[in-house]
N, C-alpha and C. Protein backbone atom coordinates (compact mmCIF):
# COMPACT_ATOMS: atom_id res chain seq x y z
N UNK A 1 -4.78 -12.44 31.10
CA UNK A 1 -5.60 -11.48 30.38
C UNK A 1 -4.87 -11.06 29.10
N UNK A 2 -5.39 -10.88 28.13
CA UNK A 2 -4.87 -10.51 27.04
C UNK A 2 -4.43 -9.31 26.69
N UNK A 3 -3.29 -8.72 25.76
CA UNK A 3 -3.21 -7.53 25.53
C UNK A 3 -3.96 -6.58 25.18
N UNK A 4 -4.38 -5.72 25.17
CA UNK A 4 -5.36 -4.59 24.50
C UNK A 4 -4.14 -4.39 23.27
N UNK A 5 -5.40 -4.25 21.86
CA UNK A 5 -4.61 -4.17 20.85
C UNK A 5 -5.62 -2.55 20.42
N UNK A 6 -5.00 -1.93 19.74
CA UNK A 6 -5.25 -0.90 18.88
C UNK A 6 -5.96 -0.93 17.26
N UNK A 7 -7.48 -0.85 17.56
CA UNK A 7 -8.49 -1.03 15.92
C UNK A 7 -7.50 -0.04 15.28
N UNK A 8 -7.70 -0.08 13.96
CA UNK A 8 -7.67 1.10 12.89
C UNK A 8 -8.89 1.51 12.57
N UNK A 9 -8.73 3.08 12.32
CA UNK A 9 -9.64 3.41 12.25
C UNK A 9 -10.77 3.19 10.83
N UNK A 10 -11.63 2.43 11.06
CA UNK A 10 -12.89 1.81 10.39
C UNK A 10 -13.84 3.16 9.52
N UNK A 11 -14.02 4.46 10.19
CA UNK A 11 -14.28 5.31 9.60
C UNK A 11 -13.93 5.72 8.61
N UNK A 12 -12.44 6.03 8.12
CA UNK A 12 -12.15 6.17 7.12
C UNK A 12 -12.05 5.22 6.19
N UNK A 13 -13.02 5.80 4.96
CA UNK A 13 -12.46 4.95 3.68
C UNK A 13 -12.07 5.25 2.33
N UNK A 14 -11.10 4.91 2.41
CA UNK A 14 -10.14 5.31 1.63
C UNK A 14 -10.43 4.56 -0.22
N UNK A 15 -10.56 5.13 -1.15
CA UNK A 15 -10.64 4.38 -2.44
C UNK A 15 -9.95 2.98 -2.66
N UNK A 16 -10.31 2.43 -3.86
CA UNK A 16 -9.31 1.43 -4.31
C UNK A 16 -8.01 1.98 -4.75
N UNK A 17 -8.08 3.65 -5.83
CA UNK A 17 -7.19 3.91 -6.20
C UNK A 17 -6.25 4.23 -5.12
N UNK A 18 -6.92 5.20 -3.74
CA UNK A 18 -6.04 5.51 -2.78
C UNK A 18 -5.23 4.39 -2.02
N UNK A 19 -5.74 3.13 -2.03
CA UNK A 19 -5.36 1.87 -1.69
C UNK A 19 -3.61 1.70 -2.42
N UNK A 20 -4.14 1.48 -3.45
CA UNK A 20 -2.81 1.28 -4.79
C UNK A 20 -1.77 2.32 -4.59
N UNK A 21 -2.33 3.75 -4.86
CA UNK A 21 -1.12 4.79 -4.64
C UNK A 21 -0.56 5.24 -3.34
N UNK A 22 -1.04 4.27 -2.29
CA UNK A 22 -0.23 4.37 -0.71
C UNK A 22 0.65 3.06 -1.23
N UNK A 23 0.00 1.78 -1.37
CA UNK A 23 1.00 0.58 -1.63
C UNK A 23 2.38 1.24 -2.62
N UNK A 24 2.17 1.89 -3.27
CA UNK A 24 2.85 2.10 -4.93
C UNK A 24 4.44 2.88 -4.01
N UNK A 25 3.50 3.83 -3.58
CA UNK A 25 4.37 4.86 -2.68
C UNK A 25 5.59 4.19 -1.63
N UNK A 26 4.78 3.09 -1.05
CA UNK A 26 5.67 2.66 0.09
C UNK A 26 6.51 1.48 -0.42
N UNK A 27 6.19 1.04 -1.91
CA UNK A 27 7.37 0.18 -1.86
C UNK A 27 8.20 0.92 -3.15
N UNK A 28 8.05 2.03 -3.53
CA UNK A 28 9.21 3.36 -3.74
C UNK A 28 9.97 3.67 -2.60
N UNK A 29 9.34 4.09 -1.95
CA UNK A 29 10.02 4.16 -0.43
C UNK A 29 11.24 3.13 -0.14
N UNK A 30 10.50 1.86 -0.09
CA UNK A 30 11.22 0.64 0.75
C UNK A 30 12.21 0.04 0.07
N UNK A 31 12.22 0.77 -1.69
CA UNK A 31 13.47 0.53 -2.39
C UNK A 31 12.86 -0.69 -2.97
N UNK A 32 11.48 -1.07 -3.07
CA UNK A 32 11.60 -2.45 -4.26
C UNK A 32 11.08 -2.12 -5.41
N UNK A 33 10.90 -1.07 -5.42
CA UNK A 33 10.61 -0.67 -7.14
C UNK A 33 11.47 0.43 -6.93
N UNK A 34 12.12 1.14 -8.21
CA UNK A 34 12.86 2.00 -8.66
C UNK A 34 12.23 2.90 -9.80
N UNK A 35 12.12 3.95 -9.21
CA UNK A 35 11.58 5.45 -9.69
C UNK A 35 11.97 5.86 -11.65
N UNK A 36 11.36 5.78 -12.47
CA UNK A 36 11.61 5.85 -13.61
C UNK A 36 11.20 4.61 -14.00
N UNK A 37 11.29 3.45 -13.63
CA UNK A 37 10.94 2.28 -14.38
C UNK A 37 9.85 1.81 -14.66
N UNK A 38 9.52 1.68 -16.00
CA UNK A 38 7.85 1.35 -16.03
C UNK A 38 7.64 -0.30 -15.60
N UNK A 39 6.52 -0.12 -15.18
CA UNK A 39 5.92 -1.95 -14.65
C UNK A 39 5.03 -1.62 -15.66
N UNK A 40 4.32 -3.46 -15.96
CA UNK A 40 3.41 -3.82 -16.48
C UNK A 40 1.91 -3.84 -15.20
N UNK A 41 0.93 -3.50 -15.57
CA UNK A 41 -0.25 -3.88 -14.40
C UNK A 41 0.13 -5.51 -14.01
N UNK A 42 0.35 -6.74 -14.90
CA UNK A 42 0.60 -7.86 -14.46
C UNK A 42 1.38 -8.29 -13.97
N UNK A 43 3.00 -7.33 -13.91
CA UNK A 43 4.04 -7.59 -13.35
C UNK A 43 3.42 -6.89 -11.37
N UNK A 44 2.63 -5.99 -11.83
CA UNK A 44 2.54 -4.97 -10.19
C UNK A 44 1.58 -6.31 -9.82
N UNK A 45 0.38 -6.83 -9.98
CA UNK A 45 -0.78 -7.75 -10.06
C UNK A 45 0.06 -8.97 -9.22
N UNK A 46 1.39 -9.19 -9.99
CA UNK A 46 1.59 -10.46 -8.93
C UNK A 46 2.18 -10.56 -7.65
């Protein structure tokens, strides 16, 4: 029998922008971008 896995919740929806500024946030967080430094949209894009 298979594991029971855990949906996310489908109700909430969250913007495109809110999309971007959780991603933006967590890789500030995770140390791969560095705070003060400007990106290009095409440098974040790839």
């Amino acid at each position: 029998m298979a594991e029971p896995f855990e949906l996310p919740d489908l109700s909430v929806q969250r913007s495109v922008r809110a999309q971007v500024a959780q991603a933006l946030r967590a890789a500030l967080v995770a140390g791969q971008m560095r705070p003060g430094e400007i990106y290009s949209a095409p440098t974040l894009a790839a």
